[in-house]
Each structure stands twice: as structure tokens, then as C-alpha cells.
Protein backbone atom coordinates (compact mmCIF):
# COMPACT_ATOMS: atom_id res chain seq x y z
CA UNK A 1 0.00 0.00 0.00
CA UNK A 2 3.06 2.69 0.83
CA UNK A 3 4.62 1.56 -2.51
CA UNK A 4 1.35 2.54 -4.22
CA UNK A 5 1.11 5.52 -2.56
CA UNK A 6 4.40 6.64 -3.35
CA UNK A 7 4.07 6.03 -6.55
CA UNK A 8 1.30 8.19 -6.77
CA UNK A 9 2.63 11.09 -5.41
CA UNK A 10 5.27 10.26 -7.86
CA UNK A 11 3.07 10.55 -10.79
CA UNK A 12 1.06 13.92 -9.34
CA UNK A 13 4.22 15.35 -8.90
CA UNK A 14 5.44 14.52 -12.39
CA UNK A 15 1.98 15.73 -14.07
CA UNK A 16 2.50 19.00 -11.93
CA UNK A 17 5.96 19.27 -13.47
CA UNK A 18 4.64 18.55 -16.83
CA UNK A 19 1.81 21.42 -16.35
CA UNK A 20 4.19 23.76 -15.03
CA UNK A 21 7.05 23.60 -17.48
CA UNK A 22 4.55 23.47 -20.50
CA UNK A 23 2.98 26.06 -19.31
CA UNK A 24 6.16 28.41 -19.14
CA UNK A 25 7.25 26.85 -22.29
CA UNK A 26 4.18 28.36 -23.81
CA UNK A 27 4.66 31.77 -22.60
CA UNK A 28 8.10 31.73 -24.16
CA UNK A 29 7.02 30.62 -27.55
CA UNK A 30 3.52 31.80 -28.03
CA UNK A 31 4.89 35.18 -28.97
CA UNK A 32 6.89 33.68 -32.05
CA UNK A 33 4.74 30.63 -32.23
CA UNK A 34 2.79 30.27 -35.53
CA UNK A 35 4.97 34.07 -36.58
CA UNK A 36 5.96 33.61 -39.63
CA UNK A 37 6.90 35.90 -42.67
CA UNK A 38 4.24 35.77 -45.74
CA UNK A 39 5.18 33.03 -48.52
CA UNK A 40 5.07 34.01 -51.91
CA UNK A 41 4.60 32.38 -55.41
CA UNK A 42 4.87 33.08 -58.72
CA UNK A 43 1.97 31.61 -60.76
CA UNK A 44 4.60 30.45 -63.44
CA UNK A 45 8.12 30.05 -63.22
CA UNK A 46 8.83 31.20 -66.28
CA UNK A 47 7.08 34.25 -67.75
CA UNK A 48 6.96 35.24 -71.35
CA UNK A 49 6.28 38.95 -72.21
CA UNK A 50 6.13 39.90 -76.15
CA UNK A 51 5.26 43.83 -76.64
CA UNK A 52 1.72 44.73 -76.65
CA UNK A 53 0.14 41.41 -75.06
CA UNK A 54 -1.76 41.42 -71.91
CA UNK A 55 0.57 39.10 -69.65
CA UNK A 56 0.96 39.60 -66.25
CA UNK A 57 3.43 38.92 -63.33
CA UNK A 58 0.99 37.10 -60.72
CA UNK A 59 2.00 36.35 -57.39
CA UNK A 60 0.15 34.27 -55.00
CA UNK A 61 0.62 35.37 -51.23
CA UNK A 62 -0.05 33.15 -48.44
CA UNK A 63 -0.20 34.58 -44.70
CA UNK A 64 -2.44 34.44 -41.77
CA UNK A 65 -2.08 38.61 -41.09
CA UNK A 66 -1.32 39.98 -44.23
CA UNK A 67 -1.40 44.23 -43.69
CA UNK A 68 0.32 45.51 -47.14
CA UNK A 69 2.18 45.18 -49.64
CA UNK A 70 4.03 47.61 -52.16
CA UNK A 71 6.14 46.58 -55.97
CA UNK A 72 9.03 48.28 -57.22
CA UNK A 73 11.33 47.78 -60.54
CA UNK A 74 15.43 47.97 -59.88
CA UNK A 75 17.15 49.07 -62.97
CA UNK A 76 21.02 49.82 -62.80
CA UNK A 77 20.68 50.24 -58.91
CA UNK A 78 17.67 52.39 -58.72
CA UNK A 79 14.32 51.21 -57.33
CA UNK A 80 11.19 53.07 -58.39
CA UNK A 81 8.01 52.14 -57.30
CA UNK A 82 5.32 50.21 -60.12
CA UNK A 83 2.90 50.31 -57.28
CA UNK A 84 3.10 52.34 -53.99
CA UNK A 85 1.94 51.27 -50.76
CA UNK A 86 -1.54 49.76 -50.51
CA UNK A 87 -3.32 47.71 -47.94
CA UNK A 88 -3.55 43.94 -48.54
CA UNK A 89 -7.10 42.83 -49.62
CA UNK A 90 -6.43 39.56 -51.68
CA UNK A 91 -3.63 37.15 -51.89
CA UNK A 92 -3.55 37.15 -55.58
CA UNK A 93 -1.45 40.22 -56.88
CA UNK A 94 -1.08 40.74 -60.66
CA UNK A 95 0.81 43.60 -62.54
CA UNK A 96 1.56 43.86 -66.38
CA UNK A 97 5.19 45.82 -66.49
CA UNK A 98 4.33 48.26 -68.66
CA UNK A 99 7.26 50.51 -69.57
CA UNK A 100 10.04 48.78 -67.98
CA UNK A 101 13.58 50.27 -69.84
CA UNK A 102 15.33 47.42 -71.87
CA UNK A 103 18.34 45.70 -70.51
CA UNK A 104 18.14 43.44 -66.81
CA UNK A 105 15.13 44.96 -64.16
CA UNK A 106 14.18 43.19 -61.19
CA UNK A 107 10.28 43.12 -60.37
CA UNK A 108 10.54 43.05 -57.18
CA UNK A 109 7.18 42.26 -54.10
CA UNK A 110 7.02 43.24 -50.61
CA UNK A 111 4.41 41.83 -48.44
CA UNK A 112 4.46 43.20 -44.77
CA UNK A 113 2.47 41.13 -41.93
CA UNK A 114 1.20 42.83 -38.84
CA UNK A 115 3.92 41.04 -37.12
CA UNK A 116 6.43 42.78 -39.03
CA UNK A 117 7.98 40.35 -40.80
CA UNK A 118 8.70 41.24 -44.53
CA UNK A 119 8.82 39.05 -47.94
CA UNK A 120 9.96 39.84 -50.68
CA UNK A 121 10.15 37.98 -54.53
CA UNK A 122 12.59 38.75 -57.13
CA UNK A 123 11.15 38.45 -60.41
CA UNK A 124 14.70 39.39 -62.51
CA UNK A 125 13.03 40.46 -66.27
CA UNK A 126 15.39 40.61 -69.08
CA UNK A 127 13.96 42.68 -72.05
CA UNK A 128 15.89 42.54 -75.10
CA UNK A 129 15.24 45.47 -77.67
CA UNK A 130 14.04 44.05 -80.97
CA UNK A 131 11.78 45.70 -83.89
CA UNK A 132 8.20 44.96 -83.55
CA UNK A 133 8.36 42.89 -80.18
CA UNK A 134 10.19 42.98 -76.70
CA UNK A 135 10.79 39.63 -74.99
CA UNK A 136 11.00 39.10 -71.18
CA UNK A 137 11.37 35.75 -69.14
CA UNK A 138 10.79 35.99 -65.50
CA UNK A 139 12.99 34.02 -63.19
CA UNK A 140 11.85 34.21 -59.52
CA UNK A 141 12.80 33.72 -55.87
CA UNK A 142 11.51 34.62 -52.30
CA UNK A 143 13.47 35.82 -49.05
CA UNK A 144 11.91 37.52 -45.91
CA UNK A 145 13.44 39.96 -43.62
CA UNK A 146 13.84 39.30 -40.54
CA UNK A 147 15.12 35.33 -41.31
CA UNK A 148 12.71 33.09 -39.81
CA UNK A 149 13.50 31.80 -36.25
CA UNK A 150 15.78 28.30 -36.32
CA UNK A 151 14.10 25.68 -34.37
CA UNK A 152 17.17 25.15 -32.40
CA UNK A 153 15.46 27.37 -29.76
CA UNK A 154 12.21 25.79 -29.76
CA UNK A 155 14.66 22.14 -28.97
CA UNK A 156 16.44 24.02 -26.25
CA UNK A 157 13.03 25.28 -24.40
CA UNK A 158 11.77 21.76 -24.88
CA UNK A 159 15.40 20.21 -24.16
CA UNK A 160 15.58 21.88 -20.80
CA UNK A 161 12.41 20.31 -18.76
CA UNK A 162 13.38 16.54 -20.08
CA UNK A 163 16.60 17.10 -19.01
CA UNK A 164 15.74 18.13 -16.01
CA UNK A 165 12.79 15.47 -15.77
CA UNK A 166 15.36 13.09 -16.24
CA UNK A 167 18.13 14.03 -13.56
CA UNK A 168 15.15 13.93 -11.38
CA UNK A 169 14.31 10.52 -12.33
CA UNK A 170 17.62 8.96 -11.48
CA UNK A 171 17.59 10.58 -7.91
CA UNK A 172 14.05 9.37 -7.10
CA UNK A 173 15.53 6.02 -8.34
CA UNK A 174 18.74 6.38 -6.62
CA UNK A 175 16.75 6.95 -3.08
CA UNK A 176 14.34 4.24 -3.56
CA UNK A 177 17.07 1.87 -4.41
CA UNK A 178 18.75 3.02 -1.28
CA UNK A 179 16.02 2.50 0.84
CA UNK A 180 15.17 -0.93 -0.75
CA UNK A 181 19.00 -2.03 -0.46
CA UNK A 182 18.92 -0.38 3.68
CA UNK A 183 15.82 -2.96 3.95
């Protein structure tokens, strides 16, 4: 009956632990928990323009808080805005570069969150001058400011209550062996 009992207390104990350290685990992470910067796609990976046709650059954005989002065009290290600021109302964005100089430009989307977190995709357009048409292909890619989070903290908040669960294992098993070898 005392073994019984002890384990109990044991195992209340140990659910206390358990309740305690999640529970201070989860006011650590909550605040970055779930945080994450937009993602961003093109529609197409590669993107044909010819002069005078109605394509479009189309990105699809996918976030939980999306607040705005703004497009600019880099040419020979100047960025000028193709769209200024607006406020994020659907997660399909389109523009037709209309007007873009000839030579290497870089399309470029910002999405900002309400967490703060920043995205950005590169759509680098090459337009080479030619009579009656101008051709453009579209390679993209994506990268958000600040970097996500690693998960290497999220293993070392979850690292520290096992170890510590454990340590306290072997004592409790170093005292009842004790007490079971004094018997």
C-alpha cells in the first residue's frame, strides 16, 4: 500500500511538473509561435512577355495577417516604385510591367504582416530590344526579412524540462534503491 502511494505522489508530482514547465514553455514561444513571414509564389516560373500582349506577373501570397504590400522595378541600382503602398485585400497580386527600360530589371514584391515580418520575390526580367516585339522571361525567388526563427530554440526550451525530468528521475531512483537495499 506505501509503494502505491508513493508512486502516486510520484506521478502527481510529475503531471505537476509537466503542467508547469509546459505552461512556461508556452509563454516563451507563443509570442513567435505560428509568426511567420508571408510566402510568396509566382503563378509560373517562367514568364513570357512579347510587346503589346496582356501578360501579367501574378503572385500568389499566403499569410495568416497579411497588412500591405508595395512593388518596385530595380534598374542599374535604382528602385522606383510600379505600385506604392496599398493595404492587402487579396492574396492574388497581378501587374503587367508596362514601360520597364530594356536591358536586366528586377520586379521586385514586398508583403508586410502585422507582425512585421517582410517578404519579398525577385522576379529578374530581361527585355531585349528588338523591332516589332520585346521579350522578357521571368525568373523568380523569395526571401523575408527578418530570417525566420531556427528551431534550435524551440529544442532548447523543450530540451531543458526533459533534461531536467530526467536528472530527477535517477535521484528518485537512486533513493528508492537506497532504501530498498537499507531494507
Amino acid at each position: 500500500m506505501k509503494n502505491f502511494q508513493k508512486k502516486r505522489g510520484f506521478y502527481l508530482f510529475l503531471t505537476f511538473l509537466t503542467i508547469f514547465s509546459s505552461s512556461i514553455m508556452n509563454s516563451q514561444l507563443n509570442p513567435t509561435l505560428g509568426e511567420t513571414a508571408p510566402l510568396i509564389y509566382t503563378e509560373s516560373e517562367e514568364i513570357v512577355f512579347t510587346q503589346g500582349s496582356s501578360t501579367k506577373i501574378v503572385w500568389i501570397v499566403i499569410d495568416n495577417d497579411p497588412k500591405k504590400y508595395w512593388i518596385t522595378n530595380t534598374f542599374d541600382n535604382n528602385e522606383t516604385y510600379l505600385q506604392s503602398e496599398r493595404p492587402f485585400t487579396i492574396s492574388k497580386i497581378e501587374i503587367k510591367p508596362v514601360g520597364i527600360p530594356i536591358g536586366n530589371n528586377i520586379i521586385r514584391l514586398y508583403v508586410e504582416d502585422f507582425s512585421k515580418f517582410v517578404s519579398i520575390s525577385d522576379v529578374e526580367v530581361i527585355v531585349f530590344p528588338s523591332s516589332p516585339t520585346t521579350i522578357a522571361t521571368a525568373i523568380t525567388s523569395s526571401s523575408e526579412e527578418p530570417p525566420a526563427d531556427s528551431a534550435g530554440a524551440t529544442g532548447i526550451f523543450f530540451s531543458i524540462p526533459a533534461f531536467i525530468g530526467i536528472v530527477f528521475l535517477r535521484l528518485i531512483r537512486k533513493k528508492t534503491k537506497r532504501r530498498e537495499d537499507e531494507k
